[in-house]
C-alpha atoms as a PDB file:
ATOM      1  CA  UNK A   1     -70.689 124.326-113.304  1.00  0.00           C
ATOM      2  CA  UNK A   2     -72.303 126.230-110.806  1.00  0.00           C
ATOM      3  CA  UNK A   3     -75.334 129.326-111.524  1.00  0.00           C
ATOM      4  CA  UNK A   4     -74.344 132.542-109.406  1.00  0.00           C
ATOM      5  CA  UNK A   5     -77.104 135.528-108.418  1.00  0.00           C
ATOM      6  CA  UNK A   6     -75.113 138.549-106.871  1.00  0.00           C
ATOM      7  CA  UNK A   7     -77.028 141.168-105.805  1.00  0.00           C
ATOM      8  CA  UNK A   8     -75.854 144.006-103.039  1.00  0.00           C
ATOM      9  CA  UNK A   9     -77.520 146.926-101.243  1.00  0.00           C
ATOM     10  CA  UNK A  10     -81.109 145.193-100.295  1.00  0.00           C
ATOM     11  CA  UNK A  11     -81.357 147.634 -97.549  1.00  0.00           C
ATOM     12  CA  UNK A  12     -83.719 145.042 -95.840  1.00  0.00           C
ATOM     13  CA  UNK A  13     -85.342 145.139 -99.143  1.00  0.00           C
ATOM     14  CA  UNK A  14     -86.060 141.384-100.528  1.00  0.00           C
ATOM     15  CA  UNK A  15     -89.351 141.135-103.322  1.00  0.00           C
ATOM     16  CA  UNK A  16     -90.638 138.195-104.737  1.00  0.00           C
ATOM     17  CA  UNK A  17     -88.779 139.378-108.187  1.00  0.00           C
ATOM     18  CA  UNK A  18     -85.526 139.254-106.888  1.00  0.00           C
ATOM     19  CA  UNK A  19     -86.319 135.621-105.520  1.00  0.00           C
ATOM     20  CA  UNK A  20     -87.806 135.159-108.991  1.00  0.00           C
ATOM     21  CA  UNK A  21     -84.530 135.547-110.872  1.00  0.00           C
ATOM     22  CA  UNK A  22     -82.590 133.473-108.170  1.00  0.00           C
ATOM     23  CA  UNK A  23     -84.198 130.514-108.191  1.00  0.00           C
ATOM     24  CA  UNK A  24     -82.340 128.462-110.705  1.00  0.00           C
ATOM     25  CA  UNK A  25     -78.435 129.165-108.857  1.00  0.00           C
ATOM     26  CA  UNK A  26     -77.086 127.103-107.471  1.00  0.00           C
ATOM     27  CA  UNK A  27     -75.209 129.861-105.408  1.00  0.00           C
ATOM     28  CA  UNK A  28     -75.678 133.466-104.301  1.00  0.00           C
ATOM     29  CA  UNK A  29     -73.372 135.783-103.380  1.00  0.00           C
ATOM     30  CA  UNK A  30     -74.647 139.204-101.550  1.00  0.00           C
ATOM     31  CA  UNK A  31     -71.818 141.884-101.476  1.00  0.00           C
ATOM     32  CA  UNK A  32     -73.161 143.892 -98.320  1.00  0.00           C
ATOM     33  CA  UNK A  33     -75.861 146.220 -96.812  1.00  0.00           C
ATOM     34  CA  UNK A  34     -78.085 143.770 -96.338  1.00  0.00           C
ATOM     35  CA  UNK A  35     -79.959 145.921 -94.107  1.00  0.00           C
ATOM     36  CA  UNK A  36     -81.667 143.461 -91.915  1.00  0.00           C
ATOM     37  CA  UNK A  37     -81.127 139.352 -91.142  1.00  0.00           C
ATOM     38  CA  UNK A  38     -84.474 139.109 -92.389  1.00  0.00           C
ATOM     39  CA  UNK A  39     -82.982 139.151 -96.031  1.00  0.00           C
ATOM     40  CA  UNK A  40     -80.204 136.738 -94.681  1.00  0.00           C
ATOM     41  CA  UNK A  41     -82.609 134.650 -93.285  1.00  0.00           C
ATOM     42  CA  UNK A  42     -85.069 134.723 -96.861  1.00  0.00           C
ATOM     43  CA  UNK A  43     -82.105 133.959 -98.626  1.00  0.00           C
ATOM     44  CA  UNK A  44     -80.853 131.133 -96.667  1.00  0.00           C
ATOM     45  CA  UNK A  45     -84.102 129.312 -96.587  1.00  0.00           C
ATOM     46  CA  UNK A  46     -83.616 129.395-100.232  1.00  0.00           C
ATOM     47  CA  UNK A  47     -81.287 126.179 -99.413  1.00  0.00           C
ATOM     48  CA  UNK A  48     -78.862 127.070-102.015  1.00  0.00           C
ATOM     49  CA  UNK A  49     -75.204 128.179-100.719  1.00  0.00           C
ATOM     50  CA  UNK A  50     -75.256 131.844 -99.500  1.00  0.00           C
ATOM     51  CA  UNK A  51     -71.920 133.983 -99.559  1.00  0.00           C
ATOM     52  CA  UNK A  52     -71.180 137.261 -98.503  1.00  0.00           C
ATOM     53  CA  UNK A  53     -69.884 140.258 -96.819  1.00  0.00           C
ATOM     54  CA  UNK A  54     -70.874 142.630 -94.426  1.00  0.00           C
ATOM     55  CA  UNK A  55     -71.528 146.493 -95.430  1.00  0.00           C
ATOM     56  CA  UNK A  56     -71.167 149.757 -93.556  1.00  0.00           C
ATOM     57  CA  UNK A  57     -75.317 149.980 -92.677  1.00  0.00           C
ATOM     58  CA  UNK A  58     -75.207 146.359 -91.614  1.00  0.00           C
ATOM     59  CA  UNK A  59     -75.490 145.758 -87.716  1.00  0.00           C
ATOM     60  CA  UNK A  60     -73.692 143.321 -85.166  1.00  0.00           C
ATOM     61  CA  UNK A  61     -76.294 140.848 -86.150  1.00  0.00           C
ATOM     62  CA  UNK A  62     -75.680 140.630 -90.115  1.00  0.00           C
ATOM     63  CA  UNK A  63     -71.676 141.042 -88.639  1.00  0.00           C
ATOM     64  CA  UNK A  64     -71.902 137.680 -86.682  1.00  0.00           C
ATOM     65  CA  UNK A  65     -72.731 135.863 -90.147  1.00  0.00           C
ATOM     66  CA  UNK A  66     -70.378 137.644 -92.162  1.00  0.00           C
ATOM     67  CA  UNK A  67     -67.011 138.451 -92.634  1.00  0.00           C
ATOM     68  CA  UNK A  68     -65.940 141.652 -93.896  1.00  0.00           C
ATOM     69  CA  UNK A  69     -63.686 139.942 -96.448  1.00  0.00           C
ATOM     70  CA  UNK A  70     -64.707 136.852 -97.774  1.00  0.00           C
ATOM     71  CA  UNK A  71     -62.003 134.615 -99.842  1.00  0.00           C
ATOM     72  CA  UNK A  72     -62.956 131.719-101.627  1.00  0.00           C
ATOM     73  CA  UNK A  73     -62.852 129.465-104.759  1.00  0.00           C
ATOM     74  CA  UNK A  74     -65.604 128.660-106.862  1.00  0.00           C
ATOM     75  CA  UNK A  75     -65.318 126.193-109.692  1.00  0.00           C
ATOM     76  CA  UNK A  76     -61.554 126.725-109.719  1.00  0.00           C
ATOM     77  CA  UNK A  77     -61.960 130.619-109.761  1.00  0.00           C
ATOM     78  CA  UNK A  78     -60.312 132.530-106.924  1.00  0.00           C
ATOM     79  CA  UNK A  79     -63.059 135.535-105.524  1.00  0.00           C
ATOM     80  CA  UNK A  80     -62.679 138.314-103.045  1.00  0.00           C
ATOM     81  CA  UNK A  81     -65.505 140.197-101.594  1.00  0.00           C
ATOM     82  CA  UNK A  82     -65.710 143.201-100.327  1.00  0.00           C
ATOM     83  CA  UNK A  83     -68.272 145.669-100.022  1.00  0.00           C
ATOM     84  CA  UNK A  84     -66.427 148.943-100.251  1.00  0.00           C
ATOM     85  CA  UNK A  85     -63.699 148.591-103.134  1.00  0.00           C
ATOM     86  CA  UNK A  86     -63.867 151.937-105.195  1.00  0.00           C
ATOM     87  CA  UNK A  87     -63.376 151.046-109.079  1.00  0.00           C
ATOM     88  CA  UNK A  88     -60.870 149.696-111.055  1.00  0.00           C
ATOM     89  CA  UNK A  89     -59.516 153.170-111.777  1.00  0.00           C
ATOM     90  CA  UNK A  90     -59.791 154.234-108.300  1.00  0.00           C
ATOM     91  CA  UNK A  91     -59.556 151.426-105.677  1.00  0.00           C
ATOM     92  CA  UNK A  92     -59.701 152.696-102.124  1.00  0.00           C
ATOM     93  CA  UNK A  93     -55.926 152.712-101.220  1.00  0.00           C
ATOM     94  CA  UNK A  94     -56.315 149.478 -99.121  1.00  0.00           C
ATOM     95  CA  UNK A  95     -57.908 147.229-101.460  1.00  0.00           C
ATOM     96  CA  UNK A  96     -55.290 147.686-104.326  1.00  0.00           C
ATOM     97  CA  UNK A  97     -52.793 146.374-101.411  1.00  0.00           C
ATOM     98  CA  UNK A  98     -55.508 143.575-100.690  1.00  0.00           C
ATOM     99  CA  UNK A  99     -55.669 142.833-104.469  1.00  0.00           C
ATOM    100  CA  UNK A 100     -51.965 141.941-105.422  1.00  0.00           C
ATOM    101  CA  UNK A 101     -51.850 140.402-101.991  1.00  0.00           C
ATOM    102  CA  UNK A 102     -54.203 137.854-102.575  1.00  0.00           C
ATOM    103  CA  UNK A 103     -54.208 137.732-106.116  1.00  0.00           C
ATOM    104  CA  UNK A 104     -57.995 136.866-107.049  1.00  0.00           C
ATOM    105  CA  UNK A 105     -59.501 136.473-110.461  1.00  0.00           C
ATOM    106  CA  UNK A 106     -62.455 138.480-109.519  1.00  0.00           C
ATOM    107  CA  UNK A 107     -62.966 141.234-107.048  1.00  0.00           C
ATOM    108  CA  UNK A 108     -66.624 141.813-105.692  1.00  0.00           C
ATOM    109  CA  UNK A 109     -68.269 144.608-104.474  1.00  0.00           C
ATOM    110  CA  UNK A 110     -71.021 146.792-103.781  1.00  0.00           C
ATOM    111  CA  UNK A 111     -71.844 149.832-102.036  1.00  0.00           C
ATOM    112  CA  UNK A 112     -71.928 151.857-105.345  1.00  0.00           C
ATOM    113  CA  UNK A 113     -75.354 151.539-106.293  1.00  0.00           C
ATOM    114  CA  UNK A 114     -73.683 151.279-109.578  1.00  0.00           C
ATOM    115  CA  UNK A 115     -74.165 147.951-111.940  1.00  0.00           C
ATOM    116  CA  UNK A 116     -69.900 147.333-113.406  1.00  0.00           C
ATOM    117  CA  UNK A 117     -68.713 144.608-114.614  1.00  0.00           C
ATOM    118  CA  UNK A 118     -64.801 145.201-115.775  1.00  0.00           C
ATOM    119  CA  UNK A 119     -61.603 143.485-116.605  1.00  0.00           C
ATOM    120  CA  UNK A 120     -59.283 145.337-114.686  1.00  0.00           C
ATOM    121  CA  UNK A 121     -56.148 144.769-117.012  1.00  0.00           C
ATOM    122  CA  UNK A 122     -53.326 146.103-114.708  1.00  0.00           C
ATOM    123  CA  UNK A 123     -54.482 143.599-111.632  1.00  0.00           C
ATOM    124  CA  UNK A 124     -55.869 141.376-113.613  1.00  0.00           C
ATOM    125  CA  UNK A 125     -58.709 140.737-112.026  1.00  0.00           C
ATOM    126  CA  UNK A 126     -62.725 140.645-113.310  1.00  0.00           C
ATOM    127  CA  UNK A 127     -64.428 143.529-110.889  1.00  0.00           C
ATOM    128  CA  UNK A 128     -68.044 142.916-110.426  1.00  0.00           C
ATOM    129  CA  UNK A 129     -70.521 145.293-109.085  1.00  0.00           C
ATOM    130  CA  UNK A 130     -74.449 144.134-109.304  1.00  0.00           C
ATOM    131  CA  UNK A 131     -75.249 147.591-108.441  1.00  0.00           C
ATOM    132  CA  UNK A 132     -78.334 147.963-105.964  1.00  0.00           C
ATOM    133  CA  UNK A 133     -81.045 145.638-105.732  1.00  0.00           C
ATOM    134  CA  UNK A 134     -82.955 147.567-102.862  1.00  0.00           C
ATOM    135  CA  UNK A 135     -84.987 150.294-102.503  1.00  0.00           C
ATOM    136  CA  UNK A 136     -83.002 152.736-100.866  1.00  0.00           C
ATOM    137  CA  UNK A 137     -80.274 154.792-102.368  1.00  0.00           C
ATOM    138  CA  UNK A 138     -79.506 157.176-105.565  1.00  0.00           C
ATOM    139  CA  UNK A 139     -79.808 154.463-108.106  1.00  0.00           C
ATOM    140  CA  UNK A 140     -82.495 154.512-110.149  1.00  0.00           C
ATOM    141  CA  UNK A 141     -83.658 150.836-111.634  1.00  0.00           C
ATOM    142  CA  UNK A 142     -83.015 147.892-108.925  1.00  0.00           C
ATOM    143  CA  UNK A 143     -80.262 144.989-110.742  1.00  0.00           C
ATOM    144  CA  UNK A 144     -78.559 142.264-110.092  1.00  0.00           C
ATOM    145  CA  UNK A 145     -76.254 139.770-111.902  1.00  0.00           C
ATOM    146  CA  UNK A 146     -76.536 136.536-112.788  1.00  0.00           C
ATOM    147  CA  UNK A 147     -73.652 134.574-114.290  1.00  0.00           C
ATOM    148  CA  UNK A 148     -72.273 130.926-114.403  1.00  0.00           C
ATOM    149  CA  UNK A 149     -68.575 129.717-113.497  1.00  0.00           C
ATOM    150  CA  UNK A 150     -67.264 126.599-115.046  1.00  0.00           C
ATOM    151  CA  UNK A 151     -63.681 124.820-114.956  1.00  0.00           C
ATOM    152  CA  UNK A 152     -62.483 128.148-114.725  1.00  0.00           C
ATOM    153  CA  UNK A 153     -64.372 130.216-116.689  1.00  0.00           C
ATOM    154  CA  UNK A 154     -67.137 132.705-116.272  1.00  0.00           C
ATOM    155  CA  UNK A 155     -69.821 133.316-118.905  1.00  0.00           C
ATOM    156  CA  UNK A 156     -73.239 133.698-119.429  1.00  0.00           C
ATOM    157  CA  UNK A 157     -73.243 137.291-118.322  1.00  0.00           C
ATOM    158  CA  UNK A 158     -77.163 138.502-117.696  1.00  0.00           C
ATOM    159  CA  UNK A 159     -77.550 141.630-115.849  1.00  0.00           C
ATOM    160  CA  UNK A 160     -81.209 142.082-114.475  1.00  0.00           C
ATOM    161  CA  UNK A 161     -83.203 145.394-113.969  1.00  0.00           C
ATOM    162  CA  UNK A 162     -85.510 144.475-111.790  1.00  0.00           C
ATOM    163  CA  UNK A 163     -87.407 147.747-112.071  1.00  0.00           C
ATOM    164  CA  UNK A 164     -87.659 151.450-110.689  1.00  0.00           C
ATOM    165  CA  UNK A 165     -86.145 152.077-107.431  1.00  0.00           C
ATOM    166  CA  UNK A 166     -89.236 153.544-106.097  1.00  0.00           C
ATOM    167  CA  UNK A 167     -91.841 151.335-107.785  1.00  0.00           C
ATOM    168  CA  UNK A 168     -93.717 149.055-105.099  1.00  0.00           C
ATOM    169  CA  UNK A 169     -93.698 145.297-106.120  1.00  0.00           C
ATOM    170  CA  UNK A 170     -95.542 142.685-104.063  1.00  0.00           C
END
Protein backbone atom coordinates (compact mmCIF):
# COMPACT_ATOMS: atom_id res chain seq x y z
CA UNK A 1 0.00 0.00 0.00
CA UNK A 2 1.47 3.17 -0.51
CA UNK A 3 -0.06 6.97 1.08
CA UNK A 4 -0.10 9.62 -1.89
CA UNK A 5 -0.20 13.75 -1.22
CA UNK A 6 -0.84 15.51 -4.68
CA UNK A 7 -0.86 18.93 -4.60
CA UNK A 8 -0.22 21.39 -7.85
CA UNK A 9 0.17 25.15 -8.40
CA UNK A 10 2.58 26.06 -5.22
CA UNK A 11 3.71 28.99 -7.15
CA UNK A 12 6.94 28.83 -4.97
CA UNK A 13 4.46 28.70 -2.25
CA UNK A 14 5.33 25.73 0.38
CA UNK A 15 3.80 26.40 4.37
CA UNK A 16 4.36 24.36 7.17
CA UNK A 17 0.49 23.13 6.69
CA UNK A 18 0.96 21.70 3.53
CA UNK A 19 4.10 19.77 4.98
CA UNK A 20 1.73 19.08 7.88
CA UNK A 21 -0.72 16.98 5.88
CA UNK A 22 2.18 15.21 3.93
CA UNK A 23 3.99 13.79 6.39
CA UNK A 24 2.53 10.37 6.76
CA UNK A 25 2.91 9.40 2.51
CA UNK A 26 4.83 7.54 1.60
CA UNK A 27 4.78 9.33 -1.88
CA UNK A 28 3.99 12.73 -3.37
CA UNK A 29 3.12 13.58 -6.55
CA UNK A 30 3.20 17.52 -7.62
CA UNK A 31 1.32 18.08 -10.99
CA UNK A 32 3.24 21.40 -12.05
CA UNK A 33 3.89 25.16 -11.40
CA UNK A 34 5.99 24.63 -8.85
CA UNK A 35 7.17 28.04 -9.12
CA UNK A 36 10.60 27.79 -7.73
CA UNK A 37 13.20 24.57 -6.92
CA UNK A 38 12.97 25.79 -3.56
CA UNK A 39 9.59 23.81 -3.21
CA UNK A 40 11.36 20.88 -5.13
CA UNK A 41 14.08 21.03 -2.97
CA UNK A 42 11.55 21.25 0.56
CA UNK A 43 9.84 18.47 -0.80
CA UNK A 44 12.65 16.25 -1.57
CA UNK A 45 14.31 16.63 1.74
CA UNK A 46 11.11 15.23 2.89
CA UNK A 47 12.92 11.75 1.88
CA UNK A 48 9.79 10.27 0.69
CA UNK A 49 9.56 9.57 -3.27
CA UNK A 50 8.75 12.83 -5.18
CA UNK A 51 6.93 12.66 -8.69
CA UNK A 52 6.01 15.14 -11.02
CA UNK A 53 5.64 17.31 -13.96
CA UNK A 54 6.66 20.46 -15.11
CA UNK A 55 4.01 23.48 -15.63
CA UNK A 56 3.87 26.42 -18.00
CA UNK A 57 5.35 29.13 -15.09
CA UNK A 58 8.05 26.62 -14.24
CA UNK A 59 11.68 27.59 -15.47
CA UNK A 60 14.67 25.57 -17.10
CA UNK A 61 15.63 24.75 -13.60
CA UNK A 62 12.28 22.94 -12.30
CA UNK A 63 12.48 21.58 -16.35
CA UNK A 64 15.86 19.74 -15.72
CA UNK A 65 14.04 17.65 -12.84
CA UNK A 66 10.97 17.09 -14.57
CA UNK A 67 9.46 15.73 -17.42
CA UNK A 68 6.57 17.21 -18.98
CA UNK A 69 4.82 13.82 -19.05
CA UNK A 70 5.47 11.55 -16.45
CA UNK A 71 4.30 7.67 -16.89
CA UNK A 72 4.46 5.37 -14.22
CA UNK A 73 2.95 2.54 -12.07
CA UNK A 74 2.16 2.71 -8.61
CA UNK A 75 0.97 -0.28 -6.66
CA UNK A 76 -0.10 -1.92 -9.92
CA UNK A 77 -2.01 1.30 -11.07
CA UNK A 78 -0.94 2.82 -14.38
CA UNK A 79 -0.70 7.09 -13.92
CA UNK A 80 -0.10 9.85 -16.37
CA UNK A 81 0.75 13.31 -15.43
CA UNK A 82 0.35 16.16 -16.97
CA UNK A 83 -0.10 19.56 -15.97
CA UNK A 84 -2.33 21.02 -18.64
CA UNK A 85 -5.14 18.32 -19.47
CA UNK A 86 -8.51 20.32 -19.74
CA UNK A 87 -11.42 18.08 -18.11
CA UNK A 88 -12.93 15.03 -18.77
CA UNK A 89 -15.56 16.74 -20.90
CA UNK A 90 -13.12 18.86 -22.59
CA UNK A 91 -9.56 17.42 -22.84
CA UNK A 92 -7.19 19.65 -24.75
CA UNK A 93 -7.22 17.92 -28.22
CA UNK A 94 -3.76 16.32 -27.57
CA UNK A 95 -4.25 14.67 -24.39
CA UNK A 96 -7.43 12.66 -25.45
CA UNK A 97 -4.85 11.26 -28.24
CA UNK A 98 -2.27 10.80 -25.26
CA UNK A 99 -5.03 9.07 -23.21
CA UNK A 100 -6.15 6.06 -25.46
CA UNK A 101 -2.53 5.94 -26.45
CA UNK A 102 -1.24 5.05 -23.30
CA UNK A 103 -4.15 3.79 -21.71
CA UNK A 104 -3.71 4.87 -17.89
CA UNK A 105 -6.06 4.26 -15.03
CA UNK A 106 -5.66 7.72 -13.81
CA UNK A 107 -4.87 10.94 -15.53
CA UNK A 108 -3.26 13.82 -13.37
CA UNK A 109 -3.30 17.27 -13.63
CA UNK A 110 -3.25 20.68 -12.54
CA UNK A 111 -3.14 24.05 -13.80
CA UNK A 112 -6.92 24.58 -13.08
CA UNK A 113 -6.84 25.88 -9.75
CA UNK A 114 -9.81 23.69 -9.59
CA UNK A 115 -10.02 20.60 -6.89
CA UNK A 116 -11.83 17.32 -9.48
CA UNK A 117 -11.72 14.18 -8.87
CA UNK A 118 -13.80 12.13 -11.78
CA UNK A 119 -14.30 8.80 -13.36
CA UNK A 120 -14.11 9.60 -16.80
CA UNK A 121 -16.43 6.70 -18.12
CA UNK A 122 -15.75 6.96 -21.93
CA UNK A 123 -11.67 6.66 -21.36
CA UNK A 124 -11.93 5.04 -18.51
CA UNK A 125 -9.68 6.61 -16.64
CA UNK A 126 -9.88 8.30 -12.78
CA UNK A 127 -8.94 12.25 -13.56
CA UNK A 128 -7.49 13.88 -10.58
CA UNK A 129 -7.05 17.51 -10.06
CA UNK A 130 -5.83 18.67 -6.32
CA UNK A 131 -6.68 22.06 -7.38
CA UNK A 132 -4.15 24.83 -6.09
CA UNK A 133 -2.22 24.58 -3.09
CA UNK A 134 -0.38 28.05 -3.52
CA UNK A 135 -1.03 31.38 -3.08
CA UNK A 136 -1.30 32.73 -6.35
CA UNK A 137 -4.16 32.35 -8.71
CA UNK A 138 -8.20 32.72 -8.87
CA UNK A 139 -8.91 29.95 -6.47
CA UNK A 140 -10.08 30.78 -3.42
CA UNK A 141 -9.24 28.08 -0.41
CA UNK A 142 -5.62 26.34 -0.97
CA UNK A 143 -6.25 22.01 -1.30
CA UNK A 144 -4.69 19.19 -1.92
CA UNK A 145 -5.44 15.42 -2.04
CA UNK A 146 -4.49 12.78 -0.18
CA UNK A 147 -5.37 9.20 -1.12
CA UNK A 148 -3.91 5.60 -0.78
CA UNK A 149 -3.32 2.96 -3.72
CA UNK A 150 -3.32 -0.67 -2.91
CA UNK A 151 -3.09 -3.96 -5.18
CA UNK A 152 -4.82 -1.96 -7.54
CA UNK A 153 -7.12 0.01 -5.95
CA UNK A 154 -7.45 3.57 -4.84
CA UNK A 155 -9.40 4.64 -1.75
CA UNK A 156 -9.32 6.61 1.11
CA UNK A 157 -10.20 9.76 -0.75
CA UNK A 158 -9.47 13.02 1.70
CA UNK A 159 -9.41 16.26 0.01
CA UNK A 160 -7.73 19.05 2.21
CA UNK A 161 -8.55 22.85 2.34
CA UNK A 162 -5.78 24.11 3.63
CA UNK A 163 -7.27 27.58 4.03
CA UNK A 164 -7.92 31.03 2.20
CA UNK A 165 -5.82 31.77 -0.68
CA UNK A 166 -4.79 35.02 0.69
CA UNK A 167 -4.56 34.17 4.39
CA UNK A 168 -0.77 34.30 5.63
CA UNK A 169 0.27 31.05 7.51
CA UNK A 170 3.69 30.71 9.13
Amino acid sequence: MKKIGLLSDTHGYLDERILHFLADRDEIWHAGDWGSVKVSDALEETGKTVRGVYGNIDGQDIRLIYPEKNIFVCEGKKIMMLHIVGSPSKYYPNVKALIKENKPDVIVCGHSHILRVQQDKDLNVLYMNPGAAGRHGFHKVRSLLLFEIHEGKIDNFNAVELGPRTEMIF
